[in-house]
Structure formats: C-alpha cells, structure tokens
N, C-alpha and C. Protein backbone atom coordinates (compact mmCIF):
# COMPACT_ATOMS: atom_id res chain seq x y z
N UNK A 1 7.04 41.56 -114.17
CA UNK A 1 8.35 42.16 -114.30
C UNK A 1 9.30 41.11 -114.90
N UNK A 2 10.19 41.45 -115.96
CA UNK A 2 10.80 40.63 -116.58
C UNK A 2 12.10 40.41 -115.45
N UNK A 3 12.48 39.03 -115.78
CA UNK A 3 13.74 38.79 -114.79
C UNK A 3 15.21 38.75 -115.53
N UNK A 4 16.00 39.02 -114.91
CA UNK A 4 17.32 39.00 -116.08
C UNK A 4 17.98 37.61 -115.09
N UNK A 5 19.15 37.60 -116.12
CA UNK A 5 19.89 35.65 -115.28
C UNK A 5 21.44 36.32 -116.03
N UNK A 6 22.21 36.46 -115.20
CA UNK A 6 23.55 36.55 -115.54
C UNK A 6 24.72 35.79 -114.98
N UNK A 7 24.94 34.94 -115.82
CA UNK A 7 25.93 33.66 -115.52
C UNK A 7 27.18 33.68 -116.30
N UNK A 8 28.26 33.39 -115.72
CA UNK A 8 29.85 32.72 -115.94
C UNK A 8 30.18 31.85 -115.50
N UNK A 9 30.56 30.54 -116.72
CA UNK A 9 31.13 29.80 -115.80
C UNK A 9 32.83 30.04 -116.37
N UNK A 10 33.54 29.74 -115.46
CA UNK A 10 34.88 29.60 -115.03
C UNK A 10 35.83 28.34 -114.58
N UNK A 11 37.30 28.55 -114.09
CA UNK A 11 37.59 27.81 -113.95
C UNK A 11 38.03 28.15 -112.26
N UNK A 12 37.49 27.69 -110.83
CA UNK A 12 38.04 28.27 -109.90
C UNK A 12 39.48 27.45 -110.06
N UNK A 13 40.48 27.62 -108.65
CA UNK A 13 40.90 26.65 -108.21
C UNK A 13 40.89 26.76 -106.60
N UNK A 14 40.60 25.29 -105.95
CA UNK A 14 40.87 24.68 -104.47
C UNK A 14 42.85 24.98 -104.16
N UNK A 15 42.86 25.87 -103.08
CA UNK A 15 43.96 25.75 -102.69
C UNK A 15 43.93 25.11 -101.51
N UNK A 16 45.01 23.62 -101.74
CA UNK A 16 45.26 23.02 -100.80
C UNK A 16 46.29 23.37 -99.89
N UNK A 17 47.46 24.19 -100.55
CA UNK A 17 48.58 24.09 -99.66
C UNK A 17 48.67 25.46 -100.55
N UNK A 18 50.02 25.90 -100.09
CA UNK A 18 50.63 27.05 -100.74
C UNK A 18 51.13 26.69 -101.88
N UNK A 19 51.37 25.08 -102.26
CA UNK A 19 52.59 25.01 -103.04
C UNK A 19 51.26 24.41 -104.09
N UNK A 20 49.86 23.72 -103.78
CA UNK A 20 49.12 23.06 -104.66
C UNK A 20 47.80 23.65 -104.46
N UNK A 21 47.02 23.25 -106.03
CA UNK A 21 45.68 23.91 -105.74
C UNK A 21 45.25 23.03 -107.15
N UNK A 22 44.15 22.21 -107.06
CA UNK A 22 43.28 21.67 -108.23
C UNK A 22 42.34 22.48 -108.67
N UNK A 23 41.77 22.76 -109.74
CA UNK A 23 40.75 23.28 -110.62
C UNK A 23 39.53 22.71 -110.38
N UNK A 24 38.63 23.95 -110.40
CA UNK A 24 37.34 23.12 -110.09
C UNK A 24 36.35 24.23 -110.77
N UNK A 25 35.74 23.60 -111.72
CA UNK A 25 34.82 24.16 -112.26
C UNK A 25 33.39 24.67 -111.96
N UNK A 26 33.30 26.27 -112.44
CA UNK A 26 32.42 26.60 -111.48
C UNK A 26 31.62 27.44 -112.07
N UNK A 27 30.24 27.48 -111.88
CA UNK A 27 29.20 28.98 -112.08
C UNK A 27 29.01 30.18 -111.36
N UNK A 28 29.32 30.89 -111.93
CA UNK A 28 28.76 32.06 -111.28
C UNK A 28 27.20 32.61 -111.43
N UNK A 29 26.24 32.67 -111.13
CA UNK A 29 24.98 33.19 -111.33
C UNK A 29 24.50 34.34 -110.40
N UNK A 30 23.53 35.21 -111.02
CA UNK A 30 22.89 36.22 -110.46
C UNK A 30 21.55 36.50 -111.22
N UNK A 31 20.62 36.65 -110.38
CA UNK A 31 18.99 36.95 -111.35
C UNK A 31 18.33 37.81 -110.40
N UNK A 32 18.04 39.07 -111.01
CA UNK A 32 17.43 39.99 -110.70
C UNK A 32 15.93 39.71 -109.94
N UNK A 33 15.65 38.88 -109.91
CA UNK A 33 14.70 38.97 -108.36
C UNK A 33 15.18 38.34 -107.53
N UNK A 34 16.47 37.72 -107.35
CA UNK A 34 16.98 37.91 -106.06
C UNK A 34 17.82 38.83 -106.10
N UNK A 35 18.04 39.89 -106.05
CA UNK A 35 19.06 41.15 -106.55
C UNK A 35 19.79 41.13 -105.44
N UNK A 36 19.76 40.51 -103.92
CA UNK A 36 20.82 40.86 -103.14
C UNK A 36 21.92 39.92 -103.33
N UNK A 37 21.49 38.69 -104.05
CA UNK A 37 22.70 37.64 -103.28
C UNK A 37 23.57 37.26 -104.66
N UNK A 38 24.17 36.24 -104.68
CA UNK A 38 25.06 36.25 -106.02
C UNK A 38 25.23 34.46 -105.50
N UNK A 39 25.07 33.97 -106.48
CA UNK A 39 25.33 32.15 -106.39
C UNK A 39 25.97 31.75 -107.17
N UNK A 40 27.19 30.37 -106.57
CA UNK A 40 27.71 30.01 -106.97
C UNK A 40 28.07 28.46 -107.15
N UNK A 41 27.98 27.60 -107.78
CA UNK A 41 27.62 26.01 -108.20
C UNK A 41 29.17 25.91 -108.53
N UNK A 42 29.76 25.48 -107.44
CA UNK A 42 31.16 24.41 -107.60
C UNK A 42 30.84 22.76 -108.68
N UNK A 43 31.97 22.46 -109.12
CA UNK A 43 31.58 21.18 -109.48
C UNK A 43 30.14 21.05 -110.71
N UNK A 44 30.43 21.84 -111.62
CA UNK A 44 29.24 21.86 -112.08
C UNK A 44 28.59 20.88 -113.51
N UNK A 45 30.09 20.39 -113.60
CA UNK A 45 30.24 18.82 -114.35
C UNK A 45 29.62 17.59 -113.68
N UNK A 46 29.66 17.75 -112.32
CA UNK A 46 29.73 16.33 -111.76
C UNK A 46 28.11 15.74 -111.07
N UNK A 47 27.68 14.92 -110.37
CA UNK A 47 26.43 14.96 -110.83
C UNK A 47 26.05 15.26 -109.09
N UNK A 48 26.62 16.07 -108.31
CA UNK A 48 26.39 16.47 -106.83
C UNK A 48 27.08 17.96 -106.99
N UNK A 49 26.78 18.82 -107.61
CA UNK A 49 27.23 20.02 -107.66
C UNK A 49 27.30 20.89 -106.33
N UNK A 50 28.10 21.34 -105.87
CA UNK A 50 27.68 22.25 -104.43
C UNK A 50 27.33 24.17 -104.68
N UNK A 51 26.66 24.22 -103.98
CA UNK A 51 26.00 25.45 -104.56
C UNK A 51 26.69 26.38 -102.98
N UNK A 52 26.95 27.71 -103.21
CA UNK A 52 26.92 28.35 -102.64
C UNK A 52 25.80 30.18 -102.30
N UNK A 53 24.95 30.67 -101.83
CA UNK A 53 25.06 32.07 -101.93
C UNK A 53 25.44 32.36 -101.18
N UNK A 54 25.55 33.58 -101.25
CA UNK A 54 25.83 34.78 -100.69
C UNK A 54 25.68 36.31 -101.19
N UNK A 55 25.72 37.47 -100.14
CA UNK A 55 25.39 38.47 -100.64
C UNK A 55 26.20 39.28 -101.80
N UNK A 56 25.87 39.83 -102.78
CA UNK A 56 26.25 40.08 -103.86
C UNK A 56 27.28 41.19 -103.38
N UNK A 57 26.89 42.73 -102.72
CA UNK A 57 27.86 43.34 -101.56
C UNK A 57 29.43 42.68 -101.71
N UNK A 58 28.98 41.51 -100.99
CA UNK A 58 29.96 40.98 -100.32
C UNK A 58 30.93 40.59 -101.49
N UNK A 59 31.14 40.79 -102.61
CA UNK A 59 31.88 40.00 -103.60
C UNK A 59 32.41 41.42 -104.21
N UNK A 60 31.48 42.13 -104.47
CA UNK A 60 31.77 43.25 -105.33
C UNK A 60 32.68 44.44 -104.16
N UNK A 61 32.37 44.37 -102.91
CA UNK A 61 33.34 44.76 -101.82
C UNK A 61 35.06 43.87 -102.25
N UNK A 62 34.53 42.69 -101.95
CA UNK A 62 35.57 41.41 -101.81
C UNK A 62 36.64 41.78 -103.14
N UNK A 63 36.28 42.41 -104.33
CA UNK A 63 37.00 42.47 -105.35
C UNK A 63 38.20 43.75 -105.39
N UNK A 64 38.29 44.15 -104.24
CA UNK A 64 38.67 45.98 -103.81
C UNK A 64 39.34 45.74 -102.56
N UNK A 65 38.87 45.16 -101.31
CA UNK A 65 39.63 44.73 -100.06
C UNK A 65 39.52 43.86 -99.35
N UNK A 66 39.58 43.42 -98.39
CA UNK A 66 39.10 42.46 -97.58
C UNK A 66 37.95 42.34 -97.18
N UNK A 67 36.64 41.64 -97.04
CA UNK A 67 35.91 41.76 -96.34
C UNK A 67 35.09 40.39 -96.01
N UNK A 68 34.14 40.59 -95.22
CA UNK A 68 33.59 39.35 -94.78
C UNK A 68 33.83 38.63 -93.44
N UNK A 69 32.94 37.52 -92.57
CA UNK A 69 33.61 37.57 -91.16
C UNK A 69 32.75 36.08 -91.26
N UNK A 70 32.52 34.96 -90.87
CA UNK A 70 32.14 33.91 -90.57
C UNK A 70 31.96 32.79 -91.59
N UNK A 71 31.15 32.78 -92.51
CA UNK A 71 30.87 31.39 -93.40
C UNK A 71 32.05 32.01 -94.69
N UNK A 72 31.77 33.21 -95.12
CA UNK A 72 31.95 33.70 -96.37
C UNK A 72 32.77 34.84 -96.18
N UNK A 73 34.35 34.39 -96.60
CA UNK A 73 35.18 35.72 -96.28
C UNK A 73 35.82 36.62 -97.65
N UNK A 74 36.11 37.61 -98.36
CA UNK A 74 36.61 37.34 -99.78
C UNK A 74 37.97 38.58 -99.72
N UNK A 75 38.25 38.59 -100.59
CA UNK A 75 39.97 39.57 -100.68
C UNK A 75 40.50 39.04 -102.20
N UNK A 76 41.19 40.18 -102.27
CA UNK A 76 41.84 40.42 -103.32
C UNK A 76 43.12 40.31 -103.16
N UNK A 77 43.95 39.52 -104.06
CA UNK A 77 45.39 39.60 -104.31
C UNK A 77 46.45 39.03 -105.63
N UNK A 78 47.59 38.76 -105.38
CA UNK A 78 47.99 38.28 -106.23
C UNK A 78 49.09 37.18 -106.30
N UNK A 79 48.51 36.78 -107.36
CA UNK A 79 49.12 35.26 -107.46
C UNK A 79 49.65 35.30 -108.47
N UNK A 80 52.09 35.33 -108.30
CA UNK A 80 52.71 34.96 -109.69
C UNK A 80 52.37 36.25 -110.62
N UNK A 81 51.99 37.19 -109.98
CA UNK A 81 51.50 38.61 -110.79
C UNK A 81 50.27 38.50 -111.05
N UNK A 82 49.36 37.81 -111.38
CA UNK A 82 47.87 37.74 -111.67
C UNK A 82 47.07 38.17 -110.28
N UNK A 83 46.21 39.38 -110.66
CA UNK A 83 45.29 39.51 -110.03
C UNK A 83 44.40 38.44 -109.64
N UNK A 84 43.86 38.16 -108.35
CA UNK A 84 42.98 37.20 -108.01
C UNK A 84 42.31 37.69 -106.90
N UNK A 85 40.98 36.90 -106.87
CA UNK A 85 39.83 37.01 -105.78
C UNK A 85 39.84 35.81 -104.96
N UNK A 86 40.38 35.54 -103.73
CA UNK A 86 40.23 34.54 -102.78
C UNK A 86 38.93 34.73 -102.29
N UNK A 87 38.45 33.62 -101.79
CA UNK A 87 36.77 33.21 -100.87
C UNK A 87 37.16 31.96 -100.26
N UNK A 88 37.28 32.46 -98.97
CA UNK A 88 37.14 31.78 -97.80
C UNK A 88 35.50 31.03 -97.51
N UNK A 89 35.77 30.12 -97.87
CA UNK A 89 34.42 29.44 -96.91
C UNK A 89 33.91 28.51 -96.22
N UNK A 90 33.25 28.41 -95.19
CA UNK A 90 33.32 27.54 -94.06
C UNK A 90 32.09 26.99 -93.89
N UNK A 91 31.21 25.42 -93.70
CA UNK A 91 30.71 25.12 -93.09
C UNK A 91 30.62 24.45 -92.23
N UNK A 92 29.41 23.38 -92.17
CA UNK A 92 29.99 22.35 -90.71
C UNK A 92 30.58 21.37 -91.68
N UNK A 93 30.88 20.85 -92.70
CA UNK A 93 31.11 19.74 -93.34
C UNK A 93 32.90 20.46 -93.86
N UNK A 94 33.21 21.46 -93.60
CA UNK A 94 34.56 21.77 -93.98
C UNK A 94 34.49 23.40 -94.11
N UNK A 95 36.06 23.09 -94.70
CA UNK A 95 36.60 24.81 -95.52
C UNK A 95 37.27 24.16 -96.26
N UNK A 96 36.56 25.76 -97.64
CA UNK A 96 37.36 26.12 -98.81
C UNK A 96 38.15 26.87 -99.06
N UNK A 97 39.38 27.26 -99.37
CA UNK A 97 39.82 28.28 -100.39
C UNK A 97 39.98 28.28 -101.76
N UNK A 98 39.54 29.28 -102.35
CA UNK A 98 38.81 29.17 -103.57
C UNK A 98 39.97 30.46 -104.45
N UNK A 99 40.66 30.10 -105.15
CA UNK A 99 41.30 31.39 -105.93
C UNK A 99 39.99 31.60 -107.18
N UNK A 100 39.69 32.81 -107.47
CA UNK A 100 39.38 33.25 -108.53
C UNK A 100 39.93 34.49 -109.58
N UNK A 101 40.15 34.27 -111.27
CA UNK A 101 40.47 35.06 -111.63
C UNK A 101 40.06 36.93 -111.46
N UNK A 102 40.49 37.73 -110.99
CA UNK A 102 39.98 38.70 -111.05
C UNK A 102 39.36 39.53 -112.43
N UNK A 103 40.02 39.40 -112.99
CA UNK A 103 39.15 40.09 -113.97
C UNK A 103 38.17 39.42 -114.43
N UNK A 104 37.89 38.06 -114.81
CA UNK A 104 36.73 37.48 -115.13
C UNK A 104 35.35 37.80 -113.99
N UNK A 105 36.15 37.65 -112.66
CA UNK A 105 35.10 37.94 -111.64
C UNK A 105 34.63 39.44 -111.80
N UNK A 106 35.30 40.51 -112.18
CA UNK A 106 35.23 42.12 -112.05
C UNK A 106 34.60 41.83 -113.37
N UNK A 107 34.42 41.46 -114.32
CA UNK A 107 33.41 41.78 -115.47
C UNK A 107 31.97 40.91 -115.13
N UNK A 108 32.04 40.05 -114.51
CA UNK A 108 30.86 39.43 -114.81
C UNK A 108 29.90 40.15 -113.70
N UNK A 109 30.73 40.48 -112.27
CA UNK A 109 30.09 41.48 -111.63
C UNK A 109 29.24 42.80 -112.27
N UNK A 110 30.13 43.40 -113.15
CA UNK A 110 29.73 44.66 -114.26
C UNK A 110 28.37 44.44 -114.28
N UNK A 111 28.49 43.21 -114.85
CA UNK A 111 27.01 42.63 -115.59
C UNK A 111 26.05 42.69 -114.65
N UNK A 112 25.93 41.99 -113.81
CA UNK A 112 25.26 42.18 -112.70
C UNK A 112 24.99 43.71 -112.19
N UNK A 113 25.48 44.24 -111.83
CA UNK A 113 25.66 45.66 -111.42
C UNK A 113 24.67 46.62 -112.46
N UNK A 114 24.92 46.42 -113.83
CA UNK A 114 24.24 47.12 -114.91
C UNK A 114 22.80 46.21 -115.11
N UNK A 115 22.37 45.37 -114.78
CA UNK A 115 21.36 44.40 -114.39
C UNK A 115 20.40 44.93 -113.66
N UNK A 116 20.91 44.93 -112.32
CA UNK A 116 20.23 45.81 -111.14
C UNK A 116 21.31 46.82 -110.27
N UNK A 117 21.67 48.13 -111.10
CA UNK A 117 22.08 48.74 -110.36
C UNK A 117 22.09 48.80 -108.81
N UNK A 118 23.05 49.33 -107.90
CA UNK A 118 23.17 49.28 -106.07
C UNK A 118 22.32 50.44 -105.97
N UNK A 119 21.36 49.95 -104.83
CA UNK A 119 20.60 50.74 -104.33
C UNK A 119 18.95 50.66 -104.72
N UNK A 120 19.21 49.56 -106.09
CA UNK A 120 17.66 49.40 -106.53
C UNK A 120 17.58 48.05 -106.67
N UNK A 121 17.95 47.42 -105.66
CA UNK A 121 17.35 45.98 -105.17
C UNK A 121 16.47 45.92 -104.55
N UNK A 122 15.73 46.18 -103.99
CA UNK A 122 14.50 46.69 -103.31
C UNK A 122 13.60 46.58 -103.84
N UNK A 123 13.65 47.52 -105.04
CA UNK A 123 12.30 47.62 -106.25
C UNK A 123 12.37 46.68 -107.18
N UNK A 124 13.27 45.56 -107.14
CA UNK A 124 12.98 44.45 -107.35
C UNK A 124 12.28 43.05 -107.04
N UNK A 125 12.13 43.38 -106.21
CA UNK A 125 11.95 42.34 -104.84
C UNK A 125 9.97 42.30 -105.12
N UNK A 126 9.77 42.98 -106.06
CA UNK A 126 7.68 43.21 -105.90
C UNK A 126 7.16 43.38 -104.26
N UNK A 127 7.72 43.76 -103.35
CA UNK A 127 7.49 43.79 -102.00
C UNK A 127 6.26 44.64 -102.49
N UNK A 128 6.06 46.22 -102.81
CA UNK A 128 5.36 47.02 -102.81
C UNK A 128 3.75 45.94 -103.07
N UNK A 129 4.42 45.22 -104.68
CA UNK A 129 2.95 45.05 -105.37
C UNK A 129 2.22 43.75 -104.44
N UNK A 130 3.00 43.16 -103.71
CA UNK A 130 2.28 42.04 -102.86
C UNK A 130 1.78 42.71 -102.22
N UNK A 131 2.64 43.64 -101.19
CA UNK A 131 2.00 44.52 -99.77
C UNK A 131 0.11 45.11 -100.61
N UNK A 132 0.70 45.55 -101.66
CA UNK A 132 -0.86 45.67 -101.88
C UNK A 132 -1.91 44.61 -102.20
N UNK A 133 -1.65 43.94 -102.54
CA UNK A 133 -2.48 42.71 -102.96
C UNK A 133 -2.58 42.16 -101.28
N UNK A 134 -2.02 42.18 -100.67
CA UNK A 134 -2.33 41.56 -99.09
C UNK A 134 -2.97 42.39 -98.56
N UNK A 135 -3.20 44.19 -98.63
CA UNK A 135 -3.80 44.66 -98.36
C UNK A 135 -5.19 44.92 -98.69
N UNK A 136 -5.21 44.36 -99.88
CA UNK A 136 -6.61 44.90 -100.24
C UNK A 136 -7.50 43.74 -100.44
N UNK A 137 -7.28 42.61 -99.60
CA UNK A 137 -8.15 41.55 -99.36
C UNK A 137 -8.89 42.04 -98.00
C-alpha cells in the first residue's frame, strides 16, 4: 500500500506573557499509515528538534472549539483580528503555549483529511492483512 507524507512547515509562536511571544519554527507532518495521529517538530532548524504527536481528531476538533484535557489541549481564537489555533502542552520537563496561524493550520489539515478521509483510518493501519498472515501460520 502506497503511503502518502503531508507536511507544512510554518512559523509557530511561544507565548510567554500576554504582552510577548518568540517565533519558533515548526513542522507539521502527517503519513497515512499512521492515519490517527498528526506530528509536530518544534525547532526544526536547530540540531535538538522537539517532536510532538498527537491525535489528528484532536487538532481538526481544536480548529472549531475547545478541546482536549491533560498533555495536549487546543482552541481557537483571535489574536489583533487574526484567526489563530492555540495548543496547550504539558510535560514533565514544562509547558507550552503555542499560537498557530489558522488558516495555514485549516489547509494543511484539508490535506490530510483528503489523504485519509475520517472514518477510514482503520483500513489503513494493514491490521486485516497481518491478522491474516498471523493466522495462517
């Protein structure tokens, strides 16, 4: 099965305060045999890049209302009139807030979406064709 790879990179920014926020350059990636999750490589100039996933759901929800509850939170709003996608995220080594442009994020999602349509991640996954190959040993 052929795999597809759909990537953007961008410019996020780190909000530090309300009043400041630095730029931080970033990838967006998605590849159809992992069709649930959606990854993302902060820092992708520098030579310790930090990678994030998470579920793909969760972004394409995140671009429409609030959602999300522990490591990975996302919402929509606006900044100065510009639409934007905030992502909350937390590990043991810290938290981020992450502004992202919305429309760059809402198209590159598209892509993804027309990639592996919702609902046919599953039949991506070759679960079926292993289950048989494990079966018929």
């Amino acid at each position: 099965m052929d795999h597809t790879v759909v990537e953007r990179e961008l410019e996020l920014k780190l909000v530090l305060s309300p009043e400041r926020s630095v730029p931080v350059p970033a990838r967006l990636g998605y590849r159809s045999d992992d069709p649930y999750a959606v990854h993302v490589a902060f820092h992708i100039d520098s030579e310790h890049p930090v990678d994030w996933t998470f579920a793909r759901e969760l972004l394409v929800e995140g671009v429409f209302r609030p959602c999300g509850h522990g490591d990975v939170r996302v919402w929509p709003t606006k900044v100065d009139g510009r639409g934007v996608v905030l992502m909350a995220l937390s590990s043991p080594d810290g938290d981020a807030l992450l502004e992202a442009p919305a429309a760059q994020v809402s198209a590159w999602l598209e892509r993804t979406l027309r990639a592996v349509p919702p609902g046919s991640e599953a039949g991506r996954l070759g679960l079926d064709g292993a289950l048989d190959e494990l079966f018929a040993r």
